[in-house]
C-alpha atoms as a PDB file:
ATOM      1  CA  UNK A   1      16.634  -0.416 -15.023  1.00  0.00           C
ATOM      2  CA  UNK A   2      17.069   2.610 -13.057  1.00  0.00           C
ATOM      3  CA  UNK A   3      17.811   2.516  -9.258  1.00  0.00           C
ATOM      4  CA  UNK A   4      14.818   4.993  -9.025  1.00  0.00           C
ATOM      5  CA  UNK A   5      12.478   2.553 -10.849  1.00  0.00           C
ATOM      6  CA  UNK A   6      12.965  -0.186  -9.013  1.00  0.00           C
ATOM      7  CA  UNK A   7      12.681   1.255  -5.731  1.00  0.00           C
ATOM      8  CA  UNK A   8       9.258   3.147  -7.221  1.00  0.00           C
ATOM      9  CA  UNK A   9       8.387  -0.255  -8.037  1.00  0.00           C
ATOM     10  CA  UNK A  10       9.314  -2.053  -4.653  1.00  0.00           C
ATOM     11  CA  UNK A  11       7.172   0.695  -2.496  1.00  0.00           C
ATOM     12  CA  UNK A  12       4.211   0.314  -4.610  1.00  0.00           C
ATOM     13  CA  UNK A  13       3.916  -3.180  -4.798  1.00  0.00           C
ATOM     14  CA  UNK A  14       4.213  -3.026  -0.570  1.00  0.00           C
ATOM     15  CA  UNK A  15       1.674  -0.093  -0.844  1.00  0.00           C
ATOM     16  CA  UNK A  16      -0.855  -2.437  -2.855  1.00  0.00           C
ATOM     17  CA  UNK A  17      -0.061  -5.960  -0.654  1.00  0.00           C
ATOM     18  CA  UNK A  18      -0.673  -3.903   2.407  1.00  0.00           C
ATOM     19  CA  UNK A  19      -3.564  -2.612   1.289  1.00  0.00           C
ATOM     20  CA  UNK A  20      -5.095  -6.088  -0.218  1.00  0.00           C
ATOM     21  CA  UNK A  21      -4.031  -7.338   3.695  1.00  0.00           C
ATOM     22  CA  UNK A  22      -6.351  -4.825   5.356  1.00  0.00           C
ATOM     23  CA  UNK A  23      -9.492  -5.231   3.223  1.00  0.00           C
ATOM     24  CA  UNK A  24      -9.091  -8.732   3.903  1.00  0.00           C
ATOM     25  CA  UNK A  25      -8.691  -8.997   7.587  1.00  0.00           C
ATOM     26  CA  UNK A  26     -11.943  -6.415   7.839  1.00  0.00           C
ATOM     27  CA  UNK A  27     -13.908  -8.020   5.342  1.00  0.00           C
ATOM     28  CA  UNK A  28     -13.544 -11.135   8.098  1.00  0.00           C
ATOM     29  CA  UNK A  29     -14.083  -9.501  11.627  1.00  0.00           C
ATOM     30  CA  UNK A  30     -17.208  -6.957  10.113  1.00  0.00           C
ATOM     31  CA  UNK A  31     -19.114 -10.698  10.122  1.00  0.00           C
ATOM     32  CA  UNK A  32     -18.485 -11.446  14.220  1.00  0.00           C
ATOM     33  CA  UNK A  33     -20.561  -9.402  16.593  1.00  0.00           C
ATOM     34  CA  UNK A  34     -18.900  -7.714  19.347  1.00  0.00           C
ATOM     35  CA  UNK A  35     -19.186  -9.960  22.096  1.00  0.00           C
ATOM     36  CA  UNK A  36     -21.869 -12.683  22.035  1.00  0.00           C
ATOM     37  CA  UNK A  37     -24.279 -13.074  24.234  1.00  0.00           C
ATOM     38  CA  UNK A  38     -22.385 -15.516  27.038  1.00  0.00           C
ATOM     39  CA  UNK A  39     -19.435 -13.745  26.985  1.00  0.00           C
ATOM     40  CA  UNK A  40     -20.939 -10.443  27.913  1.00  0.00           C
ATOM     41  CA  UNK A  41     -22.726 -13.033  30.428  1.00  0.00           C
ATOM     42  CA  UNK A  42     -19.769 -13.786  31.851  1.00  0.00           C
ATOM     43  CA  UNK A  43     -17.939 -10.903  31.581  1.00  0.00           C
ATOM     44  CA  UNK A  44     -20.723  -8.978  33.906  1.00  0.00           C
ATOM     45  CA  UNK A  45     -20.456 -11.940  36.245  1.00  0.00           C
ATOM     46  CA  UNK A  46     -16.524 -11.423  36.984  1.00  0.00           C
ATOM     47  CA  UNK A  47     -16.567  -7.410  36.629  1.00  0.00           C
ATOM     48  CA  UNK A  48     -20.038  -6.756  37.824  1.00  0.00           C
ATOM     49  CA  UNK A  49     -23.533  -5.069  36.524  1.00  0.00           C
ATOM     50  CA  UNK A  50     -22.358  -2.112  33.919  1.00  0.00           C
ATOM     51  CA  UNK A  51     -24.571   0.157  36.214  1.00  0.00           C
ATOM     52  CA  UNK A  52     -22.387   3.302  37.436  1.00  0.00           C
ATOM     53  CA  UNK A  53     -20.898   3.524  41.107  1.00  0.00           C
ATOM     54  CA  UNK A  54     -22.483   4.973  43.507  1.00  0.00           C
ATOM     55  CA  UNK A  55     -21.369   8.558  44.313  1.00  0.00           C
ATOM     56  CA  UNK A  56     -18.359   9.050  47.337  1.00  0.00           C
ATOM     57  CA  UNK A  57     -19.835   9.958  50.763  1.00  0.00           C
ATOM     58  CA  UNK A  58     -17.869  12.508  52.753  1.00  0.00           C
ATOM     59  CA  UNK A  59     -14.344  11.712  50.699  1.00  0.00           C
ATOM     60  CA  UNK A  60     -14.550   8.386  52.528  1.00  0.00           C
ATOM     61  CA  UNK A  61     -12.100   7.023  49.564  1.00  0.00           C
ATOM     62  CA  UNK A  62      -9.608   9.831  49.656  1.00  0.00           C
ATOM     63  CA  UNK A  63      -8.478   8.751  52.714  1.00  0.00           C
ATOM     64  CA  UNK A  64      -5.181   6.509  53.599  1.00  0.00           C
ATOM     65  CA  UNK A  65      -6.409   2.889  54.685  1.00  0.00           C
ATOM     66  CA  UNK A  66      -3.435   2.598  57.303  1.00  0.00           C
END
């Protein structure tokens, strides 16, 4: 065979194994849900609500704390 053949071959049998990867690893994770329902549970405990901040009163945080 050819050099040119058997590299043609080589990349498209990596093209198609890659691709057969990928449709297999999101075929799995579509199923889960983002986060379930006691992880955003906790994760609201350790970070806090998701509300936004409150808004910065007279550039109180722009200044040094020293």
């Amino acid at each position: 065979m050819n050099r040119a053949v058997v590299i043609v071959v080589l990349v498209l049998v990596a093209a198609v194994s890659s691709a057969a990867t990928v449709l297999i690893v999101n075929s799995r994770e579509s199923n889960k849900p983002a986060l379930a329902e006691e992880q955003r549970a906790v994760r609201e405990r350790f970070f806090g609500s998701s509300k936004e901040l409150p808004p910065i009163r007279d550039g109180q945080e722009m200044r040094p704390r020293w």
